[in-house]
Structure formats: structure tokens, C-alpha cells
PDB file of N, CA and C in Angstrom:
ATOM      1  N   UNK A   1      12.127   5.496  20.223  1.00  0.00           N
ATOM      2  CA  UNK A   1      11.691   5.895  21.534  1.00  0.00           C
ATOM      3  C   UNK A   1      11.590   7.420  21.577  1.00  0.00           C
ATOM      4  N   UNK A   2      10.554   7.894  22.163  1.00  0.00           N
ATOM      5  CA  UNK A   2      10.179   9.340  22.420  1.00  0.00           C
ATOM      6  C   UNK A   2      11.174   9.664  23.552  1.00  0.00           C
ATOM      7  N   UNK A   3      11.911  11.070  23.336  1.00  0.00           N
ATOM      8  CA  UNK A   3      12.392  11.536  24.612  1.00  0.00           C
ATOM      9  C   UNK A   3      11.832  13.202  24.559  1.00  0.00           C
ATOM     10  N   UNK A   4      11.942  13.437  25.778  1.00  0.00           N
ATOM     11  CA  UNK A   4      11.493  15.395  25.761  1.00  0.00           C
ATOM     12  C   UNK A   4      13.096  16.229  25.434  1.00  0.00           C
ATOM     13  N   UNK A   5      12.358  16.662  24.433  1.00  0.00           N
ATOM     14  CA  UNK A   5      13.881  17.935  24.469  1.00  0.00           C
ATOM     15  C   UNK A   5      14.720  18.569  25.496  1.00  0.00           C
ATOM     16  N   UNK A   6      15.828  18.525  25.396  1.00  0.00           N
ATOM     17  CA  UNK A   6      16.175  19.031  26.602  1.00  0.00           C
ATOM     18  C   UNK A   6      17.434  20.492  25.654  1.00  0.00           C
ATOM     19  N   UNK A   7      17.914  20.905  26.467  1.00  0.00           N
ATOM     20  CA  UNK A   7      18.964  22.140  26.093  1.00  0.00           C
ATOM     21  C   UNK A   7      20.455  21.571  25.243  1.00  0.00           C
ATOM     22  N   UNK A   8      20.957  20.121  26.095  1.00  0.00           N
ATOM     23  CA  UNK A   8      21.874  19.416  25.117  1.00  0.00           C
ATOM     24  C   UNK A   8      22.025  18.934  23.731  1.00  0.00           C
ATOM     25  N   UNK A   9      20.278  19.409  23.433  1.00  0.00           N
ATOM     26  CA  UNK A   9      19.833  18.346  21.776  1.00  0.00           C
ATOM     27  C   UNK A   9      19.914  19.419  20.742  1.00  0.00           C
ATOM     28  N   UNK A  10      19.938  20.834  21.324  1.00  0.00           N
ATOM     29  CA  UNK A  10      19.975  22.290  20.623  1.00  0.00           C
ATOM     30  C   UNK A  10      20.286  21.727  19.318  1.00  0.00           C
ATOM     31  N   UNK A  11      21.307  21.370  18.914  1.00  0.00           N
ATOM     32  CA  UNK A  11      22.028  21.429  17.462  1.00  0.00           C
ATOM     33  C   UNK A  11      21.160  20.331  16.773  1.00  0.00           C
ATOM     34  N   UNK A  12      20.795  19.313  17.616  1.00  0.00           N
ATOM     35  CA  UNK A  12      20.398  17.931  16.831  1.00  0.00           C
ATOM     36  C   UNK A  12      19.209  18.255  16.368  1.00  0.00           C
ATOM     37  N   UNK A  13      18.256  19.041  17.112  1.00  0.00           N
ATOM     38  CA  UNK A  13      16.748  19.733  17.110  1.00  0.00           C
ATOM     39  C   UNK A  13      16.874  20.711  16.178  1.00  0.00           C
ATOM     40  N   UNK A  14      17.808  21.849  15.752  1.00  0.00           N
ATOM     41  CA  UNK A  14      17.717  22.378  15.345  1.00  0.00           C
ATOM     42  C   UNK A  14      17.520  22.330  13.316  1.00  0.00           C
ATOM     43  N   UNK A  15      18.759  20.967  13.541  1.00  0.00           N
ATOM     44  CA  UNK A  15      19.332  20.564  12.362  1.00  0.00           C
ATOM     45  C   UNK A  15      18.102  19.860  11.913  1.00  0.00           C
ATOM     46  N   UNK A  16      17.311  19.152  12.626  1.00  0.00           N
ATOM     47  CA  UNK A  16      16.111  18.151  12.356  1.00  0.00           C
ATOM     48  C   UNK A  16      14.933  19.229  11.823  1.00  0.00           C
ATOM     49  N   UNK A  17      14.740  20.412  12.589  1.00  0.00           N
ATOM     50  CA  UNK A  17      13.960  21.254  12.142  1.00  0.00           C
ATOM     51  C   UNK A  17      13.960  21.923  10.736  1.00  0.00           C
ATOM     52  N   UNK A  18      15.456  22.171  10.850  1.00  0.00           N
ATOM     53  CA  UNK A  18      15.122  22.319   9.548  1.00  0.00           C
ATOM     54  C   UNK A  18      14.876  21.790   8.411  1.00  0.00           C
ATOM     55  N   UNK A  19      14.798  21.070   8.338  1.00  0.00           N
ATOM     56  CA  UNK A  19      14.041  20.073   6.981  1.00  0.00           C
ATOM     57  C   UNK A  19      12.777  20.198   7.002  1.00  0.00           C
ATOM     58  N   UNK A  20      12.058  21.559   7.827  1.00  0.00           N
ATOM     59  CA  UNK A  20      11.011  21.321   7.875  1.00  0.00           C
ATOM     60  C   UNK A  20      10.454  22.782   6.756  1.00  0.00           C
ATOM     61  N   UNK A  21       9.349  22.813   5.950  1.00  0.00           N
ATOM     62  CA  UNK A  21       9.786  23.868   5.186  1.00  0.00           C
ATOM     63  C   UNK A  21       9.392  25.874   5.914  1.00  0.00           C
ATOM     64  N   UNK A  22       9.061  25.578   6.617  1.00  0.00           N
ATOM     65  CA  UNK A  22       8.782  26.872   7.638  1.00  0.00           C
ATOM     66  C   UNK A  22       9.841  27.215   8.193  1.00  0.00           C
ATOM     67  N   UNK A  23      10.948  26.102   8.222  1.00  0.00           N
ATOM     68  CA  UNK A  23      12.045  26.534   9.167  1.00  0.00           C
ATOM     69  C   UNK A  23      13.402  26.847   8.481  1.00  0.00           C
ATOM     70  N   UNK A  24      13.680  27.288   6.997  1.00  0.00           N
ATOM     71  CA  UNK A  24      14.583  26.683   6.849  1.00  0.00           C
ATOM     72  C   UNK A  24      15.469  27.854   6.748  1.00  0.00           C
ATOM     73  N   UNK A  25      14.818  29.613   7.154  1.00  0.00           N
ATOM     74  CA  UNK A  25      15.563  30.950   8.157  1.00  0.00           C
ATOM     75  C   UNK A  25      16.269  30.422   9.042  1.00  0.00           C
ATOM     76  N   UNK A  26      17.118  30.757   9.098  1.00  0.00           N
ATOM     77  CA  UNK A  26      17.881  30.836  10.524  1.00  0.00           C
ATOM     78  C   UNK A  26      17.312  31.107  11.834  1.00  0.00           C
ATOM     79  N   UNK A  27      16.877  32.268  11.310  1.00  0.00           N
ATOM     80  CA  UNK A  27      16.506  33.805  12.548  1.00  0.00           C
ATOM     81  C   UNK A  27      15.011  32.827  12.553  1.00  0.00           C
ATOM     82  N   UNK A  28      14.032  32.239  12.063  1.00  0.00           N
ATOM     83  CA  UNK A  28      12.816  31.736  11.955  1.00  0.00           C
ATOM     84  C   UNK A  28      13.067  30.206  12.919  1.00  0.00           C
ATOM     85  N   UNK A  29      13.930  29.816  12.583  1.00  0.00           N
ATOM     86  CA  UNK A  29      14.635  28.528  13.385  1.00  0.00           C
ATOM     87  C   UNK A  29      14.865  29.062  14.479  1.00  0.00           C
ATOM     88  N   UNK A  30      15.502  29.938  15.127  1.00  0.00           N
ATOM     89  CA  UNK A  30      15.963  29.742  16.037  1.00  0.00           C
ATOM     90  C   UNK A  30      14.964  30.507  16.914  1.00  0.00           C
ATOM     91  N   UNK A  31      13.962  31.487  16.199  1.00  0.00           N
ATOM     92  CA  UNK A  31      12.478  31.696  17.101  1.00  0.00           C
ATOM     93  C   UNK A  31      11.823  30.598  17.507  1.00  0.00           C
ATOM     94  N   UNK A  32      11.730  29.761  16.658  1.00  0.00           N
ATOM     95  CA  UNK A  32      11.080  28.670  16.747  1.00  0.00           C
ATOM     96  C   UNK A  32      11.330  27.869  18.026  1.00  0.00           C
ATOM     97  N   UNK A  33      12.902  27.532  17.951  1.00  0.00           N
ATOM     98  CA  UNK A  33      13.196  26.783  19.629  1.00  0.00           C
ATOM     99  C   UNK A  33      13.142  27.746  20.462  1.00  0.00           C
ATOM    100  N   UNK A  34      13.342  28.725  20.773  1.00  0.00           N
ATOM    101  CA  UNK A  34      12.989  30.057  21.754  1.00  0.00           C
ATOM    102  C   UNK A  34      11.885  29.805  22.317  1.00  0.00           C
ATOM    103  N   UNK A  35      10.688  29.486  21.408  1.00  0.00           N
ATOM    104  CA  UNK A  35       9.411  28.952  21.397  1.00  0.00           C
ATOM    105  C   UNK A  35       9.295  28.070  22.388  1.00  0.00           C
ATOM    106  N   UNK A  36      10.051  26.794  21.991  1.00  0.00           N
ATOM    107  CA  UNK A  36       9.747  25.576  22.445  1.00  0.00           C
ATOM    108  C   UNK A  36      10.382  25.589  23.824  1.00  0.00           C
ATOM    109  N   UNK A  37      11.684  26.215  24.276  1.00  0.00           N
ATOM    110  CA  UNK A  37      12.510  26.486  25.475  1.00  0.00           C
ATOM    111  C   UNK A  37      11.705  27.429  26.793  1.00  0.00           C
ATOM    112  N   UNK A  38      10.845  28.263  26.103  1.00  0.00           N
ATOM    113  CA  UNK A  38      10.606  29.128  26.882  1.00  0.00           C
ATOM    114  C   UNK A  38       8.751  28.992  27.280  1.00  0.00           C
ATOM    115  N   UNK A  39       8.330  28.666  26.690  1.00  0.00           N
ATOM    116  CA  UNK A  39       6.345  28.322  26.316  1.00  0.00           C
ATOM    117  C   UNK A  39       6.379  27.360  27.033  1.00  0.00           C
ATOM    118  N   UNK A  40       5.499  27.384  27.940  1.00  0.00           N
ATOM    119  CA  UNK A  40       5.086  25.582  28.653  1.00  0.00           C
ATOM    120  C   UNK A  40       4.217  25.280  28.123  1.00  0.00           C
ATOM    121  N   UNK A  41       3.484  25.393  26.988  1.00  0.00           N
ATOM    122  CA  UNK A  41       2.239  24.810  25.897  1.00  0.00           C
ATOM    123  C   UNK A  41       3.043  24.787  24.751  1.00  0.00           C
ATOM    124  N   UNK A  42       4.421  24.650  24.482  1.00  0.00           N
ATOM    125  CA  UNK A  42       4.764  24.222  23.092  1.00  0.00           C
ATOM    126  C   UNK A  42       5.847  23.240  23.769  1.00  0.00           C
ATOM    127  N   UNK A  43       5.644  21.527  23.196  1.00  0.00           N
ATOM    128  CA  UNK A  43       6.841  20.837  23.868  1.00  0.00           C
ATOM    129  C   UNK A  43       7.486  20.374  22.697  1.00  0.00           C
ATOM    130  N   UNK A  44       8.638  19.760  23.006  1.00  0.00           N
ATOM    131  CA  UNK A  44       9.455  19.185  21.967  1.00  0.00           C
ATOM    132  C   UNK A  44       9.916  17.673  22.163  1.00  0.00           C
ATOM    133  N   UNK A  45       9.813  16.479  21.394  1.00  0.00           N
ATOM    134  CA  UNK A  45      10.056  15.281  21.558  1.00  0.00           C
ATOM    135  C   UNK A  45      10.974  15.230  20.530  1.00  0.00           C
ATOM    136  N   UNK A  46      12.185  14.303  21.041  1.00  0.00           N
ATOM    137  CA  UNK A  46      12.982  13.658  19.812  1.00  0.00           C
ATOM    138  C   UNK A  46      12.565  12.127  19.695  1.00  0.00           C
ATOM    139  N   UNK A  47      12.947  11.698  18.500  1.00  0.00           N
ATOM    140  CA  UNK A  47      12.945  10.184  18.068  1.00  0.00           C
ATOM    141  C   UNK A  47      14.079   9.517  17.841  1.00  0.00           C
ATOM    142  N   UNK A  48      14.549   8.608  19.236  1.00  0.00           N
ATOM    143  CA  UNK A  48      15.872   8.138  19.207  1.00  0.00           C
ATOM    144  C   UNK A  48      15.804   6.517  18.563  1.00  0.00           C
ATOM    145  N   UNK A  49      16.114   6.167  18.075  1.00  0.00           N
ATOM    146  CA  UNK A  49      16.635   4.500  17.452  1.00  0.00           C
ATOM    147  C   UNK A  49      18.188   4.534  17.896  1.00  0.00           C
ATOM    148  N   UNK A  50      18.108   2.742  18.666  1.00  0.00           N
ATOM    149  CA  UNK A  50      19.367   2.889  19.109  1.00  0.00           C
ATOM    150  C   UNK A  50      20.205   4.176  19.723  1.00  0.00           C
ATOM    151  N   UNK A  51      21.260   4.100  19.170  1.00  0.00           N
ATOM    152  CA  UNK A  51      22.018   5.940  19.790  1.00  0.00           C
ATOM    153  C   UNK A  51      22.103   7.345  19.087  1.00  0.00           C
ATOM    154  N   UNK A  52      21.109   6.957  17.872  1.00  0.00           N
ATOM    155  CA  UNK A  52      20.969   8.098  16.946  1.00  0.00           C
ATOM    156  C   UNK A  52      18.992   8.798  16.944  1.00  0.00           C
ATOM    157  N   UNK A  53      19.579  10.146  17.524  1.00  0.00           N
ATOM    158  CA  UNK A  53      18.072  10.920  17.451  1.00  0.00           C
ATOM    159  C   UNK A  53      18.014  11.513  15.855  1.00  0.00           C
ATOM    160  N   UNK A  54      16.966  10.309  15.316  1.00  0.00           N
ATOM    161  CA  UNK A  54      16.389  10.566  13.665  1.00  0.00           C
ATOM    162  C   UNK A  54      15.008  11.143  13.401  1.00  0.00           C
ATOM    163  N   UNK A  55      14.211  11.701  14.444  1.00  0.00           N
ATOM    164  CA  UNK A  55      13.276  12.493  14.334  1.00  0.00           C
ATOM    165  C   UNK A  55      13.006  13.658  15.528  1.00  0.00           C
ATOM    166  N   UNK A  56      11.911  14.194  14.929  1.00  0.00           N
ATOM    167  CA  UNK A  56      11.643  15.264  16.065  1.00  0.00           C
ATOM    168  C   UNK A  56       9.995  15.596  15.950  1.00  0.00           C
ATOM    169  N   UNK A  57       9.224  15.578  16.763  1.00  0.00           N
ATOM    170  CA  UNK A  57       7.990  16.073  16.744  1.00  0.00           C
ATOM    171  C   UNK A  57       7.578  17.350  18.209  1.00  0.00           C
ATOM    172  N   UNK A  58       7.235  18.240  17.282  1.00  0.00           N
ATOM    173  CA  UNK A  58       6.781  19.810  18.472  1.00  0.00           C
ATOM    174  C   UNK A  58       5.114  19.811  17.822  1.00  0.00           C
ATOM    175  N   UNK A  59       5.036  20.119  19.290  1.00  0.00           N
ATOM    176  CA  UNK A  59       3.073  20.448  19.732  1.00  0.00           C
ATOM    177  C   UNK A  59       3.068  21.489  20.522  1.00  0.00           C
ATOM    178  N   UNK A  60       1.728  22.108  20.253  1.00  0.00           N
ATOM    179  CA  UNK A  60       1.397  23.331  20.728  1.00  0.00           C
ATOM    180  C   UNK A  60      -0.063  22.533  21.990  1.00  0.00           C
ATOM    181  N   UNK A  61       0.162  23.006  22.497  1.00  0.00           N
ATOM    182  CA  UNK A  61      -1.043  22.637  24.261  1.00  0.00           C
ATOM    183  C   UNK A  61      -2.047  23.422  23.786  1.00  0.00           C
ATOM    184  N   UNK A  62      -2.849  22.932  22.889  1.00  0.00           N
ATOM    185  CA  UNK A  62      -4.131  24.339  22.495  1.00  0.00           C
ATOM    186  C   UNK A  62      -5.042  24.352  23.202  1.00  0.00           C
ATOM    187  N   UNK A  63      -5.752  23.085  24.345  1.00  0.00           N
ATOM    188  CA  UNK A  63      -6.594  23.499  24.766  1.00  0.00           C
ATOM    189  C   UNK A  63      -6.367  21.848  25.999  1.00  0.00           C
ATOM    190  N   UNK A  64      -7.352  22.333  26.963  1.00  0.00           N
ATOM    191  CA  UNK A  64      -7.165  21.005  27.991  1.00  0.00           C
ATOM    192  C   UNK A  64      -6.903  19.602  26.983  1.00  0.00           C
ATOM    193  N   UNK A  65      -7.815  19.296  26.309  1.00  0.00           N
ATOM    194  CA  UNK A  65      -8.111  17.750  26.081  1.00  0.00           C
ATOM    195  C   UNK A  65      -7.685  18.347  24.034  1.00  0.00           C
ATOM    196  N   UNK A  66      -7.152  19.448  23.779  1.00  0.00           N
ATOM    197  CA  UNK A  66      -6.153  19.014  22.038  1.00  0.00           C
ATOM    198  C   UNK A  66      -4.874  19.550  22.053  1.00  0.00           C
ATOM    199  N   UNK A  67      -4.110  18.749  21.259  1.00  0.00           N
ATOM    200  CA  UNK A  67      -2.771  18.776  21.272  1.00  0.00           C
ATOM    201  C   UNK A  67      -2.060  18.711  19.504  1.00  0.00           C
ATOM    202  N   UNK A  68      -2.000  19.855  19.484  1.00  0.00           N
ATOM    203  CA  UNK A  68      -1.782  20.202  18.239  1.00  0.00           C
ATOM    204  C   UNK A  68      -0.373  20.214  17.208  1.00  0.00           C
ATOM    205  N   UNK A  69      -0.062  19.197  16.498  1.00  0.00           N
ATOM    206  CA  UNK A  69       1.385  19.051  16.283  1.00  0.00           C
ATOM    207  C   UNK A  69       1.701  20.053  15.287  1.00  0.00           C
ATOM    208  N   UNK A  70       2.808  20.880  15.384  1.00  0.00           N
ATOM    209  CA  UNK A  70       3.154  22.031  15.187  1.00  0.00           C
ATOM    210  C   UNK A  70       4.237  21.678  13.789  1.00  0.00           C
ATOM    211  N   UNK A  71       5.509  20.787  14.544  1.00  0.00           N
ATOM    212  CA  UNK A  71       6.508  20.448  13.347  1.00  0.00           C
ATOM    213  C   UNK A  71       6.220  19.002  13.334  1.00  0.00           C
ATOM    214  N   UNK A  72       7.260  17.806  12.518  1.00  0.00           N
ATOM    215  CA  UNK A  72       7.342  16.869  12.449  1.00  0.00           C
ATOM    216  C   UNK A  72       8.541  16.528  11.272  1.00  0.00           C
ATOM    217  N   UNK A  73       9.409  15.816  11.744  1.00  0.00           N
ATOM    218  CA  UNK A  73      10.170  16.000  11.133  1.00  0.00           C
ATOM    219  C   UNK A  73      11.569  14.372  10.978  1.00  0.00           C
ATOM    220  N   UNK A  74      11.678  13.798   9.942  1.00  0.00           N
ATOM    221  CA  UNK A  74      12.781  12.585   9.860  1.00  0.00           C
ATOM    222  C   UNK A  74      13.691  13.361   9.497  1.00  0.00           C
ATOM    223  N   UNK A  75      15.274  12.808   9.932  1.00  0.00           N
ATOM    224  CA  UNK A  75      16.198  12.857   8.774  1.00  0.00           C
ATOM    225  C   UNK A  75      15.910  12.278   8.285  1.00  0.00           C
ATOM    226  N   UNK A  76      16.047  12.427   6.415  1.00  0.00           N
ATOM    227  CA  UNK A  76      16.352  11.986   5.455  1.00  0.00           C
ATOM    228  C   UNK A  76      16.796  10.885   4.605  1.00  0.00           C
ATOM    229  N   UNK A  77      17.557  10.429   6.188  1.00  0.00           N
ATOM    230  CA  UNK A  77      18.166   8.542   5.483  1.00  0.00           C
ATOM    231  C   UNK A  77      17.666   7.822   6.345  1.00  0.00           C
ATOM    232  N   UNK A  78      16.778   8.504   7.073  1.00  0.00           N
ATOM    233  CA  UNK A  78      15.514   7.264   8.344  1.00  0.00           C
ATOM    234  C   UNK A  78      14.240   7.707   7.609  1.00  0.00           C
ATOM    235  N   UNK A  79      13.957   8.543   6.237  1.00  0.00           N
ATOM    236  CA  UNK A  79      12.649   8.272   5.789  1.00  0.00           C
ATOM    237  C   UNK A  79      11.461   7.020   5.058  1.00  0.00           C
ATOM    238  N   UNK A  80      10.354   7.443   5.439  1.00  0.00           N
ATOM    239  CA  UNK A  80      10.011   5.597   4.946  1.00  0.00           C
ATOM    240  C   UNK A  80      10.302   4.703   5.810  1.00  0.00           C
ATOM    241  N   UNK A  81      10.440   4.894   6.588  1.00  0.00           N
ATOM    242  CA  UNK A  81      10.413   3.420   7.685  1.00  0.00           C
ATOM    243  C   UNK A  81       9.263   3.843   8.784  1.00  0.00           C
ATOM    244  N   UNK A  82       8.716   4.385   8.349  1.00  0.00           N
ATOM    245  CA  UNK A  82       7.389   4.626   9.469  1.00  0.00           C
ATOM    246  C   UNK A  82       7.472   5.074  10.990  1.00  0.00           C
ATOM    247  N   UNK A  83       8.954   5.748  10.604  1.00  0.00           N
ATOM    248  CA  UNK A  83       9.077   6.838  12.038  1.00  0.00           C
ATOM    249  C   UNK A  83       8.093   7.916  12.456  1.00  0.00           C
ATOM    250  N   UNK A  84       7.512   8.289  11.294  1.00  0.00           N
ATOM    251  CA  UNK A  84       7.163   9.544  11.386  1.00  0.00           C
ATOM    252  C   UNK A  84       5.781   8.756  12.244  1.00  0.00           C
ATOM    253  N   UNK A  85       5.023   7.862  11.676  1.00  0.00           N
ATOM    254  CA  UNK A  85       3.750   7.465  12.334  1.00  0.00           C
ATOM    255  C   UNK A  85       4.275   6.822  13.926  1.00  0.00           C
ATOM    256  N   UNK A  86       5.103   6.231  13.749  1.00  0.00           N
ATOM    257  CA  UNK A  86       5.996   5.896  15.426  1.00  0.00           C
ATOM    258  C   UNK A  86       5.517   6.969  16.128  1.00  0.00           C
ATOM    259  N   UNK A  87       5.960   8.332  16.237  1.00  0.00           N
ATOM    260  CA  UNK A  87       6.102   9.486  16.448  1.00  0.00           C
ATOM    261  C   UNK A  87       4.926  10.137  16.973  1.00  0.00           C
ATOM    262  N   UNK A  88       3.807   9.571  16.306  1.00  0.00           N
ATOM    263  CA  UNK A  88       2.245  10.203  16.322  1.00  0.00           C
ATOM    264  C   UNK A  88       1.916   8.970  17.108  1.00  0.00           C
ATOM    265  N   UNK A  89       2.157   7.970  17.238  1.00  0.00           N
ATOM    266  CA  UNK A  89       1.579   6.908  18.093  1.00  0.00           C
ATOM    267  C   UNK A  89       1.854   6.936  19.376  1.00  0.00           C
ATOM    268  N   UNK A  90       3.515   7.492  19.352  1.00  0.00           N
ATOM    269  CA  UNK A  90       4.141   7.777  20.945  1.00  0.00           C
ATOM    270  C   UNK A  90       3.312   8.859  21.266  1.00  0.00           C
ATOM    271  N   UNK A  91       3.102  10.068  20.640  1.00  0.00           N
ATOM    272  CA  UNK A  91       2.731  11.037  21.087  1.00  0.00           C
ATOM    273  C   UNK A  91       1.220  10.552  21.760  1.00  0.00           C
ATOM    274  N   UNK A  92       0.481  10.111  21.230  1.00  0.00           N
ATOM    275  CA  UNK A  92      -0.922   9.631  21.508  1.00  0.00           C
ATOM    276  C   UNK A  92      -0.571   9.294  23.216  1.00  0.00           C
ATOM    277  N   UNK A  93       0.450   8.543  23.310  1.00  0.00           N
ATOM    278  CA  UNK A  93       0.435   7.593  24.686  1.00  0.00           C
ATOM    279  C   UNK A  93       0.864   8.927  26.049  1.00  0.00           C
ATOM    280  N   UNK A  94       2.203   9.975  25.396  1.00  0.00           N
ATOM    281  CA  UNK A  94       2.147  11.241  26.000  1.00  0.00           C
ATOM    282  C   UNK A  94       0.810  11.539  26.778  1.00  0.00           C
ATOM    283  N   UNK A  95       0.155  12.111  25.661  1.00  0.00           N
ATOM    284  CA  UNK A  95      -1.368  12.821  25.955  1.00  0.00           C
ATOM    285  C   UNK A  95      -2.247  12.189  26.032  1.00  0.00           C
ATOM    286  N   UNK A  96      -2.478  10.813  26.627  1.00  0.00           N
ATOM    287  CA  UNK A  96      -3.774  10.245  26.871  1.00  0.00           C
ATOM    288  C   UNK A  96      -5.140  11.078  27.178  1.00  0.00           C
ATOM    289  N   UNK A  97      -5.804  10.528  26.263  1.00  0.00           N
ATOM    290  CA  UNK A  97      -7.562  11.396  26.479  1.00  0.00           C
ATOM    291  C   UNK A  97      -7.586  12.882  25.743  1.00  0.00           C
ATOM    292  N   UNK A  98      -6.714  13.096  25.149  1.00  0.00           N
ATOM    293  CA  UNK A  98      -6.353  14.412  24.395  1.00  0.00           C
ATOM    294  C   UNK A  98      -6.489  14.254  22.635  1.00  0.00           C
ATOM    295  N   UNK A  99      -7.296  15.019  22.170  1.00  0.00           N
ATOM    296  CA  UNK A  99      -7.495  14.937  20.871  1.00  0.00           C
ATOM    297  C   UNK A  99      -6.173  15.327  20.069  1.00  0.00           C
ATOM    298  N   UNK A 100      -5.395  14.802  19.498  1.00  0.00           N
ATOM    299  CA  UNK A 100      -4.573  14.819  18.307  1.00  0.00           C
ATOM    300  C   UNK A 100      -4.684  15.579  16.906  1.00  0.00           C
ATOM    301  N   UNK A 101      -4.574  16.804  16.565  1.00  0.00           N
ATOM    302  CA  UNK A 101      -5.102  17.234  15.424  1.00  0.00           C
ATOM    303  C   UNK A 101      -3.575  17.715  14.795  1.00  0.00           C
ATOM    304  N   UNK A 102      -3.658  18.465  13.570  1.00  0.00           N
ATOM    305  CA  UNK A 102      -2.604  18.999  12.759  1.00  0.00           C
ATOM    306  C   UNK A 102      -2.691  20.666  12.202  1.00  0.00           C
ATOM    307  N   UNK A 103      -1.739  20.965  12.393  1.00  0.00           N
ATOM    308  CA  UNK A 103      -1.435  22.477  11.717  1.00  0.00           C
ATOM    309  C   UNK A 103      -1.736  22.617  10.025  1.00  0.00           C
ATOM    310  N   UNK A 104      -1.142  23.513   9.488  1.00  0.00           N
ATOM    311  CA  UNK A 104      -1.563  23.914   8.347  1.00  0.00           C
ATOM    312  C   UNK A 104      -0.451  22.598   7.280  1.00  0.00           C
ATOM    313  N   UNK A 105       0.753  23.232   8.226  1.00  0.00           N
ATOM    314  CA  UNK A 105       2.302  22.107   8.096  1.00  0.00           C
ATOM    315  C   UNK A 105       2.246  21.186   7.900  1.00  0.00           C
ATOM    316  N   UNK A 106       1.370  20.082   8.655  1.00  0.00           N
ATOM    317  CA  UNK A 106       1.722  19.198   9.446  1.00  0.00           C
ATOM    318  C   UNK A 106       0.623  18.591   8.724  1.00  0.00           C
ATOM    319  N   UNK A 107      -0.522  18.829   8.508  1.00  0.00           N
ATOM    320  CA  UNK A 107      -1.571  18.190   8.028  1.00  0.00           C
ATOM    321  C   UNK A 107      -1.917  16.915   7.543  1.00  0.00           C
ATOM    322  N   UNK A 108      -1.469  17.155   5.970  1.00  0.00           N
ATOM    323  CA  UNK A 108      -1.023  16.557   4.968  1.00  0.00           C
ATOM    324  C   UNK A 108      -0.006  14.899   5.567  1.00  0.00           C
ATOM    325  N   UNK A 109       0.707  14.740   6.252  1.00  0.00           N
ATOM    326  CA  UNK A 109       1.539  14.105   7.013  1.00  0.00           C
ATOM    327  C   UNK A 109       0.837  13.084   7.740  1.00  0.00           C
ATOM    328  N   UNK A 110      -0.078  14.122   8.574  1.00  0.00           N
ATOM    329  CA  UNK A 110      -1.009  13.853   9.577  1.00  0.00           C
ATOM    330  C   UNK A 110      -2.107  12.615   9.147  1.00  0.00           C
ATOM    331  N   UNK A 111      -2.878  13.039   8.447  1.00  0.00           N
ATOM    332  CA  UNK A 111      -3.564  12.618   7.482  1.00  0.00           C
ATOM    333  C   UNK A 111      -3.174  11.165   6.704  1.00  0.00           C
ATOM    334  N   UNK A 112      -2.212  11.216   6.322  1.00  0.00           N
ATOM    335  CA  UNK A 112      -1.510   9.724   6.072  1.00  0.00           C
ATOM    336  C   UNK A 112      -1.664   8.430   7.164  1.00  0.00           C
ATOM    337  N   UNK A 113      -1.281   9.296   8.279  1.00  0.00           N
ATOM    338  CA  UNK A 113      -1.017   8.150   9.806  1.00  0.00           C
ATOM    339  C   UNK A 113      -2.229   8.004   9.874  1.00  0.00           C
ATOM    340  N   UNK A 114      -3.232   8.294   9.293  1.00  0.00           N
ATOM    341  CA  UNK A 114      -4.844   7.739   9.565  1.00  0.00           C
ATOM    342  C   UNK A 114      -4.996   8.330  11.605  1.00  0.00           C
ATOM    343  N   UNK A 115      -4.224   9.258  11.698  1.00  0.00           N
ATOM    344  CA  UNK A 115      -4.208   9.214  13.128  1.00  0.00           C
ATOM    345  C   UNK A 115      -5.280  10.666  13.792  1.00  0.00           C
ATOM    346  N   UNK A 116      -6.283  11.217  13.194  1.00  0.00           N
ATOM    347  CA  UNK A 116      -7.069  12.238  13.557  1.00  0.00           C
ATOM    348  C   UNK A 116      -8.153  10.968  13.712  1.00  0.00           C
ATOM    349  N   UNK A 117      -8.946  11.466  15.447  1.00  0.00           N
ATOM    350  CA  UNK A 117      -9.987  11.011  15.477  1.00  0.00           C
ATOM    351  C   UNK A 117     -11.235  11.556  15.053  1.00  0.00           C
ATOM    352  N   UNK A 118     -11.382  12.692  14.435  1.00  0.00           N
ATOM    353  CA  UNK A 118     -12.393  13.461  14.532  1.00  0.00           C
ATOM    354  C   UNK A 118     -13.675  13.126  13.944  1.00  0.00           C
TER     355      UNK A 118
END
């Protein structure tokens, strides 16, 4: 299940981020949620199963109708179970009527979920 980040998930978000390979500075991490806390065009979703949040996906608001996923990110012992495409499917339902595209990051990932309409 998709939830929106909130200020309590700090550590869980943070820790999830980093596995991401852009993030794995400190000082770069913790710009990063600064980012997401403070920007109303960059949001943050976690991916909860049961009572454990095992993913995280951040988007940038690039334009009315695209929505650009920025990070994306499993722990490690929830990889391969098709969270990550979960993640891009929830997001779809978020942003109805909004084009879905990928970062430089994120691409590659992206691209797998067969999930760019373009």
C-alpha cells in the first residue's frame, strides 16, 4: 500500500534512500529529504506490506499532466517480488491523466515495468 511521507518516517525514508546510488552522502541524503519536506512538486510515497515500510518512491511535479520519478527504491530482502512495479502502478492511480516518465536514475528500472506510455 502507498502512503505519503510524513516527518515520523525520517529514518525509515532515509535508510530506504539510501540504497539508492545518488544517495549514498550523507550531506546528499539529507538534501535530498530537505527537498522532498520543503518543495510542493517533489512528493514522497512509502511502500508498506503488512506493518513493515519496504519501499519508497519520490517524484518531481514537472509539469501539469508529467510526473517524473526521481528515486525508487526496495529494501533488499523485499527485492524481486514486484514491489518496485506495485509502486509505479500505485503511483499511476495517485496521478490520474498524468504522464509517468523516468530520470536519468530511475530509467533503466522504469523501463522494465513496461510502465512509460510514450
Amino acid at each position: 500500500m502507498l502512503i505519503r511521507y510524513r516527518k515520523n518516517y525520517e529514518k525509515i525514508a532515509m535508510g530506504l534512500l539510501s540504497f539508492m546510488p545518488t544517495e549514498k552522502d550523507l550531506k546528499r541524503l539529507q538534501q535530498t529529504m530537505k527537498q522532498y519536506e520543503t518543495n510542493n512538486d517533489w512528493q514522497l510515497f512509502l511502500w508498506k506490506e503488512g506493518d513493515d515500510i519496504v519501499g519508497i518512491i519520490g517524484v518531481l511535479l514537472r509539469a501539469p499532466d508529467v510526473v517524473e520519478i526521481q528515486h525508487i527504491s526496495v529494501n533488499p530482502s523485499h527485492r524481486h517480488q514486484g514491489i518496485g512495479k506495485q509502486m509505479v502502478t500505485a503511483l499511476k492511480e495517485v496521478y490520474p491523466g498524468r504522464r509517468l516518465c523516468a530520470n536519468e536514475w530511475t530509467a533503466s528500472f522504469f523501463d522494465k515495468c513496461h510502465a512509460c506510455n510514450e
